[in-house]
N, C-alpha and C. Protein backbone atom coordinates (compact mmCIF):
# COMPACT_ATOMS: atom_id res chain seq x y z
N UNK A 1 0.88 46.68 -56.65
CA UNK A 1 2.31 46.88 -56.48
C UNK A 1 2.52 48.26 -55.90
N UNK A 2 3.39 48.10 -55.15
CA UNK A 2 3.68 49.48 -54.20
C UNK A 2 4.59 50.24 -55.17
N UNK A 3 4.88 51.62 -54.60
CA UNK A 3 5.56 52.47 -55.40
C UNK A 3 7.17 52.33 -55.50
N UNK A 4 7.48 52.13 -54.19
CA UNK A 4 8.83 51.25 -54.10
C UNK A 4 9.24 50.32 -54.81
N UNK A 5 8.38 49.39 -54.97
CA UNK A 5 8.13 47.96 -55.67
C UNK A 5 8.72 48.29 -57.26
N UNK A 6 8.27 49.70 -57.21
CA UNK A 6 7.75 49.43 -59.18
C UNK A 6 9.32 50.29 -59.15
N UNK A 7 9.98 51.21 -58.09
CA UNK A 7 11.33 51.57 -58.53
C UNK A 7 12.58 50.75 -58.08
N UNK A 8 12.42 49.87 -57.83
CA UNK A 8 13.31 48.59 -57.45
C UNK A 8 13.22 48.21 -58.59
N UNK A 9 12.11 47.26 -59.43
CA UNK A 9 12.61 46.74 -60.25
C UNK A 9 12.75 47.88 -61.73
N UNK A 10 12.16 49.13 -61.68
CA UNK A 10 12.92 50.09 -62.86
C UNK A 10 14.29 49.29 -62.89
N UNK A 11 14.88 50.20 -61.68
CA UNK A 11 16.19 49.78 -61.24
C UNK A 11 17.31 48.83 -61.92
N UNK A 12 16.41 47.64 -61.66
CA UNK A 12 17.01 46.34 -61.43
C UNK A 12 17.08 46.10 -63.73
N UNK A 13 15.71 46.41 -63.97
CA UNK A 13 16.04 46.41 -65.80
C UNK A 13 16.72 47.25 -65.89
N UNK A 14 16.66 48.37 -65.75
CA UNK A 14 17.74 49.31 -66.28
C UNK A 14 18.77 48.86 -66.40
N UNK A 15 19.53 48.14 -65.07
CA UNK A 15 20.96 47.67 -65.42
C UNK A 15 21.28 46.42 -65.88
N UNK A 16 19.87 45.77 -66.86
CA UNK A 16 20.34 44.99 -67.60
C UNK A 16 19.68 43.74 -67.52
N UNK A 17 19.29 43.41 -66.18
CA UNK A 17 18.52 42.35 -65.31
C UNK A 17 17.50 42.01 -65.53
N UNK A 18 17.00 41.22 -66.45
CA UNK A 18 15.61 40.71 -66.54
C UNK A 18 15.18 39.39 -65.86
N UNK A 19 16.18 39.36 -65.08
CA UNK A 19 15.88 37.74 -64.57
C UNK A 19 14.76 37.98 -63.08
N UNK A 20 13.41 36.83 -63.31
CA UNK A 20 12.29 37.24 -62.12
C UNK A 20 12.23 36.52 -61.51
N UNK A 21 13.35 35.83 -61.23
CA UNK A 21 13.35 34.49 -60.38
C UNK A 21 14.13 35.48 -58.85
N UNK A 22 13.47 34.73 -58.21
CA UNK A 22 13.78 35.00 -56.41
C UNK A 22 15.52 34.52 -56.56
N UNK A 23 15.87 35.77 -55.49
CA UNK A 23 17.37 35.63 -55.42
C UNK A 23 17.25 34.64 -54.05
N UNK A 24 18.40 33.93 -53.89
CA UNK A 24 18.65 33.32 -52.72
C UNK A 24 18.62 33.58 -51.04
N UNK A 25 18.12 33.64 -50.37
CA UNK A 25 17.89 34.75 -49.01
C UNK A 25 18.81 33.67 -47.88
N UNK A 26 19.38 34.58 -47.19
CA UNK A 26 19.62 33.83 -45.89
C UNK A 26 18.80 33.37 -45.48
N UNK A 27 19.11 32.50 -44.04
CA UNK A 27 18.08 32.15 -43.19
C UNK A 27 18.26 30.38 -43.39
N UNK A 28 16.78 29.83 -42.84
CA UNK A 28 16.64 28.57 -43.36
C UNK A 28 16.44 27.99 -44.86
N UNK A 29 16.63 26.80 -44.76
CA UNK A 29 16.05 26.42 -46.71
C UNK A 29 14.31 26.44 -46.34
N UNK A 30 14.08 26.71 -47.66
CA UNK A 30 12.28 26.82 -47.78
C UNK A 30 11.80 25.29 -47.78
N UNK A 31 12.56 24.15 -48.25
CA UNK A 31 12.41 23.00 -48.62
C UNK A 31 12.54 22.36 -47.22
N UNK A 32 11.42 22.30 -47.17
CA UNK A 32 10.45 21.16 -45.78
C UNK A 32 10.84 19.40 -46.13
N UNK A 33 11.19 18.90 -45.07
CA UNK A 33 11.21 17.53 -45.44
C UNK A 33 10.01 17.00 -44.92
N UNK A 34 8.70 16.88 -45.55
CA UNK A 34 7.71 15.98 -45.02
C UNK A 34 7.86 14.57 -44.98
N UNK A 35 8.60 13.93 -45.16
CA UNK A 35 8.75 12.55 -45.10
C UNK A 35 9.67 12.27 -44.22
N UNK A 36 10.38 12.90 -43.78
CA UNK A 36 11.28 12.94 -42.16
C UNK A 36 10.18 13.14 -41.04
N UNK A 37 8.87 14.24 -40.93
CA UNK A 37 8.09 14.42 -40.33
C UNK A 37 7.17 13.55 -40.04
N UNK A 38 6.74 12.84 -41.86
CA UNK A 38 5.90 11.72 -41.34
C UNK A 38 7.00 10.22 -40.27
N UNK A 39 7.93 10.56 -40.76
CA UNK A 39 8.50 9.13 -40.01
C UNK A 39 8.54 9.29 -38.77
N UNK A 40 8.71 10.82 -38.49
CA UNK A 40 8.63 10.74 -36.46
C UNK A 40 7.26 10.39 -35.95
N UNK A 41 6.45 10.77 -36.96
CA UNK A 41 4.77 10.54 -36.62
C UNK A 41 4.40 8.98 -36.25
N UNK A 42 5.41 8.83 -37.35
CA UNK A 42 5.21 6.82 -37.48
C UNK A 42 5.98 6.35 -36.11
N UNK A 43 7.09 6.73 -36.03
CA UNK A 43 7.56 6.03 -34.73
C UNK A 43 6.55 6.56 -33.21
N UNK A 44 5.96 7.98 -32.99
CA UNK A 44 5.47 8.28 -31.84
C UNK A 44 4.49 9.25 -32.39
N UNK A 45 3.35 8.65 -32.32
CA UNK A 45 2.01 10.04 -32.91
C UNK A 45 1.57 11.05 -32.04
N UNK A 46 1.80 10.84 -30.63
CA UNK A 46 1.85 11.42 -29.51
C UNK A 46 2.94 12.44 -29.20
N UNK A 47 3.55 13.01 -30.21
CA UNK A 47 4.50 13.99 -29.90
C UNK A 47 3.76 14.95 -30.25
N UNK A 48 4.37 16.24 -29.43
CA UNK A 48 3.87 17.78 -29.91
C UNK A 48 4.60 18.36 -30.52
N UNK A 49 3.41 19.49 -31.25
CA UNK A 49 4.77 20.34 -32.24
C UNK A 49 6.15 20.56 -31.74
N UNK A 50 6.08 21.08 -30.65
CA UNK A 50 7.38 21.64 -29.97
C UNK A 50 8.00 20.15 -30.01
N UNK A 51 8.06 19.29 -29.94
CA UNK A 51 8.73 18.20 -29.73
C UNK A 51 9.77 17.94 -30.99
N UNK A 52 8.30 18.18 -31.98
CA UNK A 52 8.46 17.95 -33.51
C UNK A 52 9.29 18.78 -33.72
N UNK A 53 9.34 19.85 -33.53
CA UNK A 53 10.41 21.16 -33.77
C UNK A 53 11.62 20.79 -33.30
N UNK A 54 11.62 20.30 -32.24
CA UNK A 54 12.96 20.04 -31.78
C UNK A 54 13.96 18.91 -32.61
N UNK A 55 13.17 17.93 -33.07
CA UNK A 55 13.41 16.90 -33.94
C UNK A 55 13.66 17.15 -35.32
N UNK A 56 12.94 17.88 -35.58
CA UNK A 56 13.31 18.08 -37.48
C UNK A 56 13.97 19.45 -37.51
N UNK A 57 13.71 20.25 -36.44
CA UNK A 57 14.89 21.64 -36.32
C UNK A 57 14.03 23.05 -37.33
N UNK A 58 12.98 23.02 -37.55
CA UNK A 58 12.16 23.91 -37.69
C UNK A 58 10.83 24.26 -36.78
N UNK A 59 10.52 25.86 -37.12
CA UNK A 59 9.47 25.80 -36.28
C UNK A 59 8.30 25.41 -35.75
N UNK A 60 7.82 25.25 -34.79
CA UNK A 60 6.98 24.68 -34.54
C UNK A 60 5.61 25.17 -35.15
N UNK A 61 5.27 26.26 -35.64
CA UNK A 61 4.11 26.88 -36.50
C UNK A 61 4.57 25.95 -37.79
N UNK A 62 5.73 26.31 -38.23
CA UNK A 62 5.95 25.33 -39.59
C UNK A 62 5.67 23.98 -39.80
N UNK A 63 5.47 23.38 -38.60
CA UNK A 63 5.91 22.11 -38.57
C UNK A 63 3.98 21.68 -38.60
N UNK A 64 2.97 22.51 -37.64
CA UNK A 64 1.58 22.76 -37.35
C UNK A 64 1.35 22.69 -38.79
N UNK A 65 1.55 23.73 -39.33
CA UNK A 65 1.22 24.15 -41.23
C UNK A 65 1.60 22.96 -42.18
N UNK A 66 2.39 22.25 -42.21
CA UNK A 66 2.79 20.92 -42.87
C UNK A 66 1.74 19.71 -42.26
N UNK A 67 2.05 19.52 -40.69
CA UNK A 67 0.74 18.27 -40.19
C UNK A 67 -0.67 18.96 -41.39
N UNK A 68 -1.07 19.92 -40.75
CA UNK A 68 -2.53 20.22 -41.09
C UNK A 68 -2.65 20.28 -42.93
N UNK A 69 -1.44 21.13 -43.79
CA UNK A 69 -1.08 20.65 -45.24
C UNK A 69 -1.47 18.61 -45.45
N UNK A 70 -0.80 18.13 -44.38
CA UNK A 70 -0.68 16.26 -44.78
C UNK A 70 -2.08 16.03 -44.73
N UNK A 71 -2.94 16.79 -43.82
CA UNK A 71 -4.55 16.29 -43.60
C UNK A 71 -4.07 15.74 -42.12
N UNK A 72 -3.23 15.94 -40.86
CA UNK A 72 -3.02 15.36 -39.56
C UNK A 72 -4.12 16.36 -39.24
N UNK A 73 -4.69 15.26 -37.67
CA UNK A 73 -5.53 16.48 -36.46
C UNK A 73 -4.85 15.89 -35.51
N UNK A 74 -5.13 16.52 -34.66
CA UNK A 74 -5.17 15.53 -32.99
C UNK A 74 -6.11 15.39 -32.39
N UNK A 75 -6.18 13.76 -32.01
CA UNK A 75 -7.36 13.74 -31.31
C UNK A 75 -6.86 12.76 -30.20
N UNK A 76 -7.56 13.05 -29.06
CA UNK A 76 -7.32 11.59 -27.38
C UNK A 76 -7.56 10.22 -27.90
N UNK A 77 -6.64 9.94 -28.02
CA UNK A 77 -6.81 8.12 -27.74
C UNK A 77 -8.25 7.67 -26.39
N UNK A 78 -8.72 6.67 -26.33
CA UNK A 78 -9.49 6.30 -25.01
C UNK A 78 -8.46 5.18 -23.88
N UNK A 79 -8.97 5.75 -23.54
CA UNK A 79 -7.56 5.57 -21.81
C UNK A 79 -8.18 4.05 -21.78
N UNK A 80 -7.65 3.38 -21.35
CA UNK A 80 -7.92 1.91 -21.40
C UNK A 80 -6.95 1.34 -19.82
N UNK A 81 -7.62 0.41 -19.16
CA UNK A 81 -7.10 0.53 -18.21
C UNK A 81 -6.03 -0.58 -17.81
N UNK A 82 -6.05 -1.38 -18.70
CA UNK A 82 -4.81 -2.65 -18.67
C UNK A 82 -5.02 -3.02 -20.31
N UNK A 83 -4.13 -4.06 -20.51
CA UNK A 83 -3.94 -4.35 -21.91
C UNK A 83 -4.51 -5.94 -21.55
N UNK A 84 -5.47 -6.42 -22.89
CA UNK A 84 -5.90 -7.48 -22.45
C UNK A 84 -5.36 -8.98 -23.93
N UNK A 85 -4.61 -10.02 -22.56
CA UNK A 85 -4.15 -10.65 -23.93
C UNK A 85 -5.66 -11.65 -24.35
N UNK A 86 -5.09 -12.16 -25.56
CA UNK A 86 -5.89 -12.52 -26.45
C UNK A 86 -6.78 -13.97 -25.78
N UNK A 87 -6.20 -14.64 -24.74
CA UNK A 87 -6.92 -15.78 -23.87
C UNK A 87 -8.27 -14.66 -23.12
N UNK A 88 -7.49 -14.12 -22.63
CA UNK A 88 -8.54 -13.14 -21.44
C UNK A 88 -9.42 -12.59 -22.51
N UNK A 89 -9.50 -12.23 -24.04
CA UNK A 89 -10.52 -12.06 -24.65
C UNK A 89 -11.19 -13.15 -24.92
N UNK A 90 -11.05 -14.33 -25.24
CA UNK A 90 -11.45 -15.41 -25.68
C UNK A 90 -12.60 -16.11 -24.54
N UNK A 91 -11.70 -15.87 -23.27
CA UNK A 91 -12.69 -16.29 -21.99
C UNK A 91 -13.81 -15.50 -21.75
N UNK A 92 -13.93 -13.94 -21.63
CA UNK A 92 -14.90 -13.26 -21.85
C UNK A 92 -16.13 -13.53 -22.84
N UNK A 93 -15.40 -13.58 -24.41
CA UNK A 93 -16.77 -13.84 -25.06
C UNK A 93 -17.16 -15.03 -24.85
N UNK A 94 -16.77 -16.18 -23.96
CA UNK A 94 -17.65 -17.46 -24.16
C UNK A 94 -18.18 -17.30 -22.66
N UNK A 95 -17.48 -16.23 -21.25
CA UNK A 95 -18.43 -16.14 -20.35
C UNK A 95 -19.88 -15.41 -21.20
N UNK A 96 -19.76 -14.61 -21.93
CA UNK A 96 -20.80 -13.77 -22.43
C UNK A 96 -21.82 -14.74 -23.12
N UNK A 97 -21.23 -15.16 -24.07
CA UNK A 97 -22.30 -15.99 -24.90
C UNK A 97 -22.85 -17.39 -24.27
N UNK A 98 -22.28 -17.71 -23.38
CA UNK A 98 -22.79 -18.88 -22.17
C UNK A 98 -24.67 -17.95 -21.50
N UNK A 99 -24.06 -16.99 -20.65
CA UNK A 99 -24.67 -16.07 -20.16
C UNK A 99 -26.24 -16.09 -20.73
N UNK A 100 -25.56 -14.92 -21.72
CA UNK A 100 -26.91 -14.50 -22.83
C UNK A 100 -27.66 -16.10 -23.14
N UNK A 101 -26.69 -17.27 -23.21
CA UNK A 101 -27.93 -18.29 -23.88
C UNK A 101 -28.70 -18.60 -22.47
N UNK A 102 -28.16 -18.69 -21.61
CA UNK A 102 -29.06 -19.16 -20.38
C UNK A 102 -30.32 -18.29 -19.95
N UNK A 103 -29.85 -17.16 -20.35
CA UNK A 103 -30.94 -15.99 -20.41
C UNK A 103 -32.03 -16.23 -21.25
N UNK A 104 -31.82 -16.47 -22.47
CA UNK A 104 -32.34 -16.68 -23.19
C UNK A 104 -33.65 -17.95 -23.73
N UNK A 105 -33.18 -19.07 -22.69
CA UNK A 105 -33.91 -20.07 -22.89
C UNK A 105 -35.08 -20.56 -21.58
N UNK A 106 -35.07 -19.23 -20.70
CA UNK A 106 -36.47 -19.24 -19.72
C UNK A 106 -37.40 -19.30 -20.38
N UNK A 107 -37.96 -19.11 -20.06
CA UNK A 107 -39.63 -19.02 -20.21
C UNK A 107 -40.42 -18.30 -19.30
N UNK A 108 -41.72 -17.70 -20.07
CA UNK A 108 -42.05 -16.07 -19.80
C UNK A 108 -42.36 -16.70 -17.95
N UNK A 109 -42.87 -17.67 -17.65
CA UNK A 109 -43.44 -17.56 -16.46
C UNK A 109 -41.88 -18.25 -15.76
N UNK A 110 -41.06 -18.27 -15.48
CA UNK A 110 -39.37 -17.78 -14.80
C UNK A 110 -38.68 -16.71 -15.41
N UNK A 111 -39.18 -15.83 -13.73
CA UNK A 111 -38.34 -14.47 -14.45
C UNK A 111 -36.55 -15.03 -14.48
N UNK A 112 -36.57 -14.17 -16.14
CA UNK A 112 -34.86 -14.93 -16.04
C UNK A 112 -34.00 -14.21 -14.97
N UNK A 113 -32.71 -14.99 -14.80
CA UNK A 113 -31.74 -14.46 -13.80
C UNK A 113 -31.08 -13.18 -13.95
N UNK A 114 -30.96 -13.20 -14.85
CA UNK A 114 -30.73 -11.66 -15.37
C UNK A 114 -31.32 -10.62 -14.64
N UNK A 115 -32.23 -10.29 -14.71
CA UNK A 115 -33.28 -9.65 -14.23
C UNK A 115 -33.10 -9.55 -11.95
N UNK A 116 -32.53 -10.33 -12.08
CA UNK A 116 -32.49 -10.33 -10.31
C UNK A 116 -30.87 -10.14 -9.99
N UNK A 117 -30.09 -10.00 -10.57
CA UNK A 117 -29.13 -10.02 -10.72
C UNK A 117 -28.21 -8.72 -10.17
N UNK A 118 -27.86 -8.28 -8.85
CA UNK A 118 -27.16 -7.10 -8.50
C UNK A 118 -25.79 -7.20 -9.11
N UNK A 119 -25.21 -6.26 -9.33
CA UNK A 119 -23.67 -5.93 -9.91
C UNK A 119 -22.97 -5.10 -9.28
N UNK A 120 -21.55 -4.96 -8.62
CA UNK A 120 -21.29 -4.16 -8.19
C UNK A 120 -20.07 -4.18 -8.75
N UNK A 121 -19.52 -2.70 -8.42
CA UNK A 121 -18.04 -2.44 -9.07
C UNK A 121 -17.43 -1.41 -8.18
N UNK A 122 -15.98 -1.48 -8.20
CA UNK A 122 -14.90 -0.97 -7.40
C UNK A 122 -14.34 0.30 -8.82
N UNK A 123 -14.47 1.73 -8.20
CA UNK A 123 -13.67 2.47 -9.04
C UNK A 123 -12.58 3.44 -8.21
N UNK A 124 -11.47 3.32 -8.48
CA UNK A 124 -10.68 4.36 -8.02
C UNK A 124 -10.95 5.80 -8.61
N UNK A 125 -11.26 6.52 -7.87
CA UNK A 125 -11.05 8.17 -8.36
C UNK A 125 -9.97 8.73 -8.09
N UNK A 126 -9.29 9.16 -9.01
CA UNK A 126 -7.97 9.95 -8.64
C UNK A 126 -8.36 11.37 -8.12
N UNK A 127 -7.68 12.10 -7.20
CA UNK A 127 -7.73 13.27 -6.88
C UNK A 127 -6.57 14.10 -8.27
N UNK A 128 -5.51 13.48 -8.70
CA UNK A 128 -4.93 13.85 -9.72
C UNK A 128 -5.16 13.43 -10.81
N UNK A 129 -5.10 13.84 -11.89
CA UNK A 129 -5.44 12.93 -13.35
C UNK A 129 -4.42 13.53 -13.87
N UNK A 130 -3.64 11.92 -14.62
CA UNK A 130 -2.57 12.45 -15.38
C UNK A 130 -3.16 12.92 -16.61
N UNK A 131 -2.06 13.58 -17.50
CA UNK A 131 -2.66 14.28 -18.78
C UNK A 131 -2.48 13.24 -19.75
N UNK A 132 -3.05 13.06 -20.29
CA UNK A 132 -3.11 12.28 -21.90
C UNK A 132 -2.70 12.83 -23.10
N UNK A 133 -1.89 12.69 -24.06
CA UNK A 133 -1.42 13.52 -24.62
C UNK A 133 -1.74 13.29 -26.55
N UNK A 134 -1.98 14.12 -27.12
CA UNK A 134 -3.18 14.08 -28.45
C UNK A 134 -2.38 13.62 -29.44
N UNK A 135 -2.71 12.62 -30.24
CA UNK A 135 -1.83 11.53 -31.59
C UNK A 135 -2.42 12.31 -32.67
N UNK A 136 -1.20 13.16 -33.23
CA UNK A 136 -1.34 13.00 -34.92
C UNK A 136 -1.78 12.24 -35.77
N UNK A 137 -3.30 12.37 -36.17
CA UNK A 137 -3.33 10.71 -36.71
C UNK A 137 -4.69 11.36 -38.29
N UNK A 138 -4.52 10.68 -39.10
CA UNK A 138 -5.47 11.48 -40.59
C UNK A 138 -7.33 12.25 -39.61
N UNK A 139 -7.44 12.70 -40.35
CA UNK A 139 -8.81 13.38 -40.10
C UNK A 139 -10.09 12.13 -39.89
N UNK A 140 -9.92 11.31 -40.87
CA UNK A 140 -10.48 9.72 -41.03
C UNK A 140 -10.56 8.90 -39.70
N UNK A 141 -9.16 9.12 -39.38
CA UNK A 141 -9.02 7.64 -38.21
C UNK A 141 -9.20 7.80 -37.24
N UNK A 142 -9.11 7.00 -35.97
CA UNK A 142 -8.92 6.93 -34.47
C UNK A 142 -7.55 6.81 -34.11
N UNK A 143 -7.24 7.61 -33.19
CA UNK A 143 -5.84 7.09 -32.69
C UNK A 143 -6.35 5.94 -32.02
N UNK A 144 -4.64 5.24 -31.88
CA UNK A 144 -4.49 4.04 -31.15
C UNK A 144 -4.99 4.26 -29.26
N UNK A 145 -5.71 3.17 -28.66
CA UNK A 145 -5.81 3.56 -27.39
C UNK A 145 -4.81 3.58 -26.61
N UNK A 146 -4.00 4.05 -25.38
CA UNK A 146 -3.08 3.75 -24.24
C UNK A 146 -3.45 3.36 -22.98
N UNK A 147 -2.40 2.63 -22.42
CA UNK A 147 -2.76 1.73 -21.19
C UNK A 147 -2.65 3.56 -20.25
N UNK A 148 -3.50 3.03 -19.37
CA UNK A 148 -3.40 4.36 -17.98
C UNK A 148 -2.34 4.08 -17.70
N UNK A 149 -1.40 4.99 -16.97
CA UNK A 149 -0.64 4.61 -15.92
C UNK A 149 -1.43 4.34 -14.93
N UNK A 150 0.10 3.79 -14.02
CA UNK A 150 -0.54 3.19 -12.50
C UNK A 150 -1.18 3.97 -11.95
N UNK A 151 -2.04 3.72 -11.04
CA UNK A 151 -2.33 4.32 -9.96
C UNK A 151 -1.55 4.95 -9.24
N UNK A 152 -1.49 5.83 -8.30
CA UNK A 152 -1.27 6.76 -7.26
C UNK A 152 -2.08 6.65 -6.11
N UNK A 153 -0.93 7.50 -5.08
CA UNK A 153 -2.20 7.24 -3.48
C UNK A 153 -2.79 8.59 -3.52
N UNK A 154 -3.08 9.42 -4.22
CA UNK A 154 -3.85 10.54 -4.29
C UNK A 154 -5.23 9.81 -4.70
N UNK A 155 -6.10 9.57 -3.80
CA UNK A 155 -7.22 8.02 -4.77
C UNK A 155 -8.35 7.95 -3.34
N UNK A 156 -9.31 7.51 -4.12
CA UNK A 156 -10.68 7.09 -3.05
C UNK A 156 -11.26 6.15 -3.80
N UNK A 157 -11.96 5.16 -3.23
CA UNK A 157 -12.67 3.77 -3.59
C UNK A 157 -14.07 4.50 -3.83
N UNK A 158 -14.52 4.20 -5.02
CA UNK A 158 -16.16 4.55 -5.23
C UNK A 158 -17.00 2.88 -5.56
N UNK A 159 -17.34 2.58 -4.94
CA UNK A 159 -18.17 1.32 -4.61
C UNK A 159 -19.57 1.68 -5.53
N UNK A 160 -20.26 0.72 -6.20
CA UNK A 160 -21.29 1.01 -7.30
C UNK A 160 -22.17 -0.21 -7.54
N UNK A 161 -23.35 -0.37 -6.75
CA UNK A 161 -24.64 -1.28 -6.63
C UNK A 161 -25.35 -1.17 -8.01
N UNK A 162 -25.75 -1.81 -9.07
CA UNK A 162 -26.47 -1.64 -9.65
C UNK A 162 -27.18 -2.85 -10.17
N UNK A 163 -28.56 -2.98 -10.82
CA UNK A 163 -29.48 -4.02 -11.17
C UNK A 163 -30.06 -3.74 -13.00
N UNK A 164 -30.65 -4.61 -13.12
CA UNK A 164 -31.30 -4.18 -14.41
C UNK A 164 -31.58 -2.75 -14.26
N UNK A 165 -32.51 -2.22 -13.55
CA UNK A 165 -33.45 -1.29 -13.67
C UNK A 165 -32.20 0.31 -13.33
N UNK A 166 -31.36 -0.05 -13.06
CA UNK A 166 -30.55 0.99 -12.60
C UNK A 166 -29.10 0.93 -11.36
N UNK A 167 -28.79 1.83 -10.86
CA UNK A 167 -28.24 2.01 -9.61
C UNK A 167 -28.65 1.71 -7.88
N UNK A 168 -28.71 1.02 -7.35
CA UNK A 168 -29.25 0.51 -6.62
C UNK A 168 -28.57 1.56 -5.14
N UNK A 169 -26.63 1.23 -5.06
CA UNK A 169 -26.30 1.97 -3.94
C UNK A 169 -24.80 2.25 -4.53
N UNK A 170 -24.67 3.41 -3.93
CA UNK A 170 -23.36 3.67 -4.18
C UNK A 170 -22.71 4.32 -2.96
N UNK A 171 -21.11 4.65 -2.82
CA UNK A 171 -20.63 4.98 -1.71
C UNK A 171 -19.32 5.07 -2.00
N UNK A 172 -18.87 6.34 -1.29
CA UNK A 172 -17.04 6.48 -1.66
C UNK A 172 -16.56 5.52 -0.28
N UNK A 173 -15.95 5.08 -0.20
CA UNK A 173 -15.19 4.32 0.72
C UNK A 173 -14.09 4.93 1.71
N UNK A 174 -14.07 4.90 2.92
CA UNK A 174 -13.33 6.18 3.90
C UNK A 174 -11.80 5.41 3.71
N UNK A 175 -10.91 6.17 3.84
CA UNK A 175 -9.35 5.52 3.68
C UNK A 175 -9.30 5.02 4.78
N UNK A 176 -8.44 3.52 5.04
CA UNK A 176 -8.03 3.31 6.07
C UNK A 176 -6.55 3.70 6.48
């Protein structure tokens, strides 16, 4: 206790005052609503403090100190590049498991098809990348993934040969 400290409260008994409870201060209330905070979380986990600040009307350090108090981090969702309905999953795993059985039922002297099999793929590279933006979500979990946005003409075609054994050819594609 500082020296000040100890003649403030002389002071304050002397004239009678024994009460050690904190007097009332201007300013904001001390009383945080975390359950207003979690509900903006619940509607959009992808907001930032500053956002959050703007929404519940305290600061944005305050608002940091309460997430990280709840146990929140932020972490990137994985960019996903369309949303796939539940037929287009269904067709996949039975192209797959068709596949794998046909693979499966050669015999050592036919090399299976698999094995001879080139693959190629079309990737757009953006010259811009939009930003992705980090979900409040427990220390435990994964955030939810998000669809990319569209494309843009800031972009080049990367063309991609590959076989069992590896990469075969690749090539950016000239704009027409």
């Amino acid at each position: 206790m500082t020296e000040r400290t100890a003649q403030k409260l002389f002071k304050k008994f002397r004239s009678g005052n024994f009460n050690l409870e904190d007097a009332p201060r201007s300013g904001k209330p001390s009383a945080f609503d975390e359950d207003a905070l979690n509900q903006l979380l619940h509607e959009d986990s992808r907001q930032s403090t500053r956002e959050l600040e703007q929404a519940i009307g305290y600061d944005h350090a305050t608002v940091a100190r309460h997430l990280q108090k709840m146990g929140k981090v932020q972490k990137l969702g994985a960019w996903v590049p369309h949303t796939l309905k539940d037929n287009h999953k269904n067709q996949r795993v039975s192209i797959s498991a068709s596949l794998l059985s046909r693979h499966q039922v050669t015999t050592e002297q036919h090399r299976s098809f698999l094995y001879c099999v080139i693959t190629e793929d079309e990737k757009w590279c953006l010259y811009v990348n939009k930003k992705q933006k980090k979900a409040w979500v427990s220390s435990s979990k994964q955030p939810k993934p998000c669809v990319k946005a569209k494309v843009h003409q800031a972009k080049v075609l990367l063309s991609v040969w590959w076989d069992q054994s590896g990469i075969v050819h690749h090539e950016l594609l000239p704009k027409t």
